[in-house]
Structure formats: C-alpha cells, structure tokens
Protein backbone atom coordinates (compact mmCIF):
# COMPACT_ATOMS: atom_id res chain seq x y z
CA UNK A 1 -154.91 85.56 -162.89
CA UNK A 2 -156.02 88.75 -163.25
CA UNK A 3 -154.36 92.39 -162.93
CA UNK A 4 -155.68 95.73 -162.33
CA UNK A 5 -153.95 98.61 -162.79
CA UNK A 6 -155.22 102.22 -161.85
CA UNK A 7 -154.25 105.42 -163.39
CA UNK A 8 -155.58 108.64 -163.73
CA UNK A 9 -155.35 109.91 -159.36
CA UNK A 10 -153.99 113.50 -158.56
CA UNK A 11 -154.15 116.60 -157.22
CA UNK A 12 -157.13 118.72 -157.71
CA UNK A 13 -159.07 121.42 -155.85
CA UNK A 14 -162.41 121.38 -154.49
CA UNK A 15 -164.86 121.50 -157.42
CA UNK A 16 -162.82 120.49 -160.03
CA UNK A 17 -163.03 116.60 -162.13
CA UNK A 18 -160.56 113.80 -162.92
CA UNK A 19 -160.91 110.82 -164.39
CA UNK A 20 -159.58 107.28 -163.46
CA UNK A 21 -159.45 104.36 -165.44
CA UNK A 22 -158.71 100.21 -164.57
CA UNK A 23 -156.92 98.78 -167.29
CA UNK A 24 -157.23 94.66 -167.18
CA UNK A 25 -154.82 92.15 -168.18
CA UNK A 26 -153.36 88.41 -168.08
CA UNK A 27 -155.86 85.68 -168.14
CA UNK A 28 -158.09 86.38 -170.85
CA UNK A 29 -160.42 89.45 -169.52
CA UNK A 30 -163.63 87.77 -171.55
CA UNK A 31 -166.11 86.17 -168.43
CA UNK A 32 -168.68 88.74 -167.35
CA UNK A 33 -166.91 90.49 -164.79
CA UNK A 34 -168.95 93.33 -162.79
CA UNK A 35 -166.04 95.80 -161.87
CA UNK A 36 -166.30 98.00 -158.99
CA UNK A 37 -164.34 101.42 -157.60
CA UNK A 38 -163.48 101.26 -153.77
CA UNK A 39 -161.54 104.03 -151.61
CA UNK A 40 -159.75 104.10 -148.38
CA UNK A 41 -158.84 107.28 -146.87
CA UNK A 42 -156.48 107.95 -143.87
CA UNK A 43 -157.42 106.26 -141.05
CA UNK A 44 -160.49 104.64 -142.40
CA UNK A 45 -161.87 101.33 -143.59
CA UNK A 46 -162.04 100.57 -147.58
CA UNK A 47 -165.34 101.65 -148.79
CA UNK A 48 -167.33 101.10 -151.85
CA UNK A 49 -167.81 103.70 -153.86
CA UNK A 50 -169.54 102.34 -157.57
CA UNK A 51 -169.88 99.12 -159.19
CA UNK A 52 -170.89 98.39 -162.62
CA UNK A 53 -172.24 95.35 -164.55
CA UNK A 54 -170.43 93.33 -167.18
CA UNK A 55 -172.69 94.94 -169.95
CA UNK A 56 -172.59 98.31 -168.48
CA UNK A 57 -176.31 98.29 -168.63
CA UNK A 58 -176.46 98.26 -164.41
CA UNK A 59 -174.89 100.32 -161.98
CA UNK A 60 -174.84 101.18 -158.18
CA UNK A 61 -173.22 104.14 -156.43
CA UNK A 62 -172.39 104.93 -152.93
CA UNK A 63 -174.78 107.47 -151.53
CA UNK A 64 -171.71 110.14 -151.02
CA UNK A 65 -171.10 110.47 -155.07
CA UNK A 66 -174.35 109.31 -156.51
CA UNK A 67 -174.98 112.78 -158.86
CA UNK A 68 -171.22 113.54 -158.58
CA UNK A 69 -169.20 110.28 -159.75
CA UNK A 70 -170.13 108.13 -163.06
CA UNK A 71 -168.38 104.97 -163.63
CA UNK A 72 -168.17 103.17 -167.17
CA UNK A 73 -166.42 100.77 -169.12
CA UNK A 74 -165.20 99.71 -172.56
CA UNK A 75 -165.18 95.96 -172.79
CA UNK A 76 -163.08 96.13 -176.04
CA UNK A 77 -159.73 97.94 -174.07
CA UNK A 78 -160.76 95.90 -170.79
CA UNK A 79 -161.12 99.17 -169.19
CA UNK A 80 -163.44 100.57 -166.56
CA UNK A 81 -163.42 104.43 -165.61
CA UNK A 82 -164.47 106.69 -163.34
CA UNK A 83 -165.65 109.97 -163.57
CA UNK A 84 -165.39 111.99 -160.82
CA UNK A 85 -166.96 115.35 -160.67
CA UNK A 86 -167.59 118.39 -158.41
CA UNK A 87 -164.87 116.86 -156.26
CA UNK A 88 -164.74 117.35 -152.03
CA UNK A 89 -162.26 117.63 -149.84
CA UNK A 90 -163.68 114.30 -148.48
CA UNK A 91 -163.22 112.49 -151.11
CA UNK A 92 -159.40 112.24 -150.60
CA UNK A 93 -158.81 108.95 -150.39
CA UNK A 94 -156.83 105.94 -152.31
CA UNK A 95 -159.14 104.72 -155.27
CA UNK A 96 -159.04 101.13 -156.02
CA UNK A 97 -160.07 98.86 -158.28
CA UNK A 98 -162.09 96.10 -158.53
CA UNK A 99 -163.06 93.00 -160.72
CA UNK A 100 -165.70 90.20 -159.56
CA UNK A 101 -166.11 87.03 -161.55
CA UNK A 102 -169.07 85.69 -160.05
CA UNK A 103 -170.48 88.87 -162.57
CA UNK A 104 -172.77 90.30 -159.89
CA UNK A 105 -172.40 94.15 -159.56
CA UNK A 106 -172.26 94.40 -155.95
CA UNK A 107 -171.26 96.77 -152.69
CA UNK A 108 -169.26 94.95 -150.78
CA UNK A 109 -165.77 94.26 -150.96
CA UNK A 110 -165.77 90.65 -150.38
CA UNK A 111 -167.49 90.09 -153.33
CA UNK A 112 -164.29 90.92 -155.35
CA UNK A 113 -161.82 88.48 -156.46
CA UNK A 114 -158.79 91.10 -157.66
CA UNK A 115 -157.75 94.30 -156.83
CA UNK A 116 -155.27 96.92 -158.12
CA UNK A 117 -153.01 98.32 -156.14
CA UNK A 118 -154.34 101.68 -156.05
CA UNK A 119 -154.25 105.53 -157.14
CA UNK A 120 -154.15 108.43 -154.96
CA UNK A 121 -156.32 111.15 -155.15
CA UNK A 122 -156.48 114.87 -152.93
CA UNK A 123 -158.75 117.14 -152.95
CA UNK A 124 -157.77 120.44 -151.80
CA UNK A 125 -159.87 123.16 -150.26
C-alpha cells in the first residue's frame, strides 16, 4: 500500500505561483512509478493536469498549463512537485495526486493505482 499526501494548496491571486508537493510512503516507494497531478473543480469531472516518468526524463502536460505549470520529482524524498505559475482564476480547483505502478506516464486517470486525498487551491481575480 501506498499513500499520497499533498501539501503546498492556497490562496493566491491571479498571476502569482505556488508550489505543491506529493510526499510517498508505506510500502517501499522503489518500483518505477510515473506520478501524475489531477484537479477537480466545482462542479466538474477530475482532470489531468501533468504526469511525469519514474526517471523524470519524460513528461506530459494538459494543454491548459503547458508553459505555465512544471512538475518534478526527487526520487530520494519520494516526492513529486508541482510548479504552478502565472496562475488563473480557472485553475481553482482541488489538486490531487497520483502514483501509477504499471510506470507508464500517462493522461488518464484510470491508469492510476493511488491517490491522495487532495489540496485546495483558489485563484483570485
């Protein structure tokens, strides 16, 4: 078994960064796991935001944050982040994260065996 736990969500006005991280623990966090970021804002289905490779060394973003958003991860603190940049209102939303065994960085959700439970962010205007 495998936990996720977000940190990192807030507050923030339009323009303006945060980071979140994914910190990994219990069963040993050592197959090559692609991890992924996925939001779900108010009133709207879960939706894939960036997914990286175990190595780090491939990476996919949704079209919405691709230039904006950079996600990352340090293998040695079983930790993925996300940097998220130039921020929209519309990108209010819960932020969750994501770990896949099969290792295959990939869009959708059912690819994903665990999730966290979740951090909110807002962006105001």
């Amino acid at each position: 078994q495998v936990q996720l736990v977000e940190s990192g969500g807030g507050l923030v006005q339009a323009g303006g960064s945060l980071r979140l991280s994914c910190a990994a623990s219990g069963r040993t966090f050592s197959g090559s796991y692609a991890m992924a970021w996925f939001r779900q804002a108010p009133g709207k289905e879960r939706e894939f935001v960036a997914t990286i490779s175990w190595s780090g060394g491939t990476t996919y973003y949704a079209s919405s944050v691709k230039g904006r958003f950079a996600i990352s991860r340090d293998n040695a603190k079983n930790t993925v982040y996300l940097q998220m940049n130039s921020l929209k209102p519309e990108d209010t939303g819960v932020y969750y994260c994501a770990a896949d065994t099969a290792g295959r960085a990939r869009s959708s959700s059912y690819a994903y065996d665990y999730w966290g439970q979740g951090t909110q962010v807002t962006v105001s205007s």
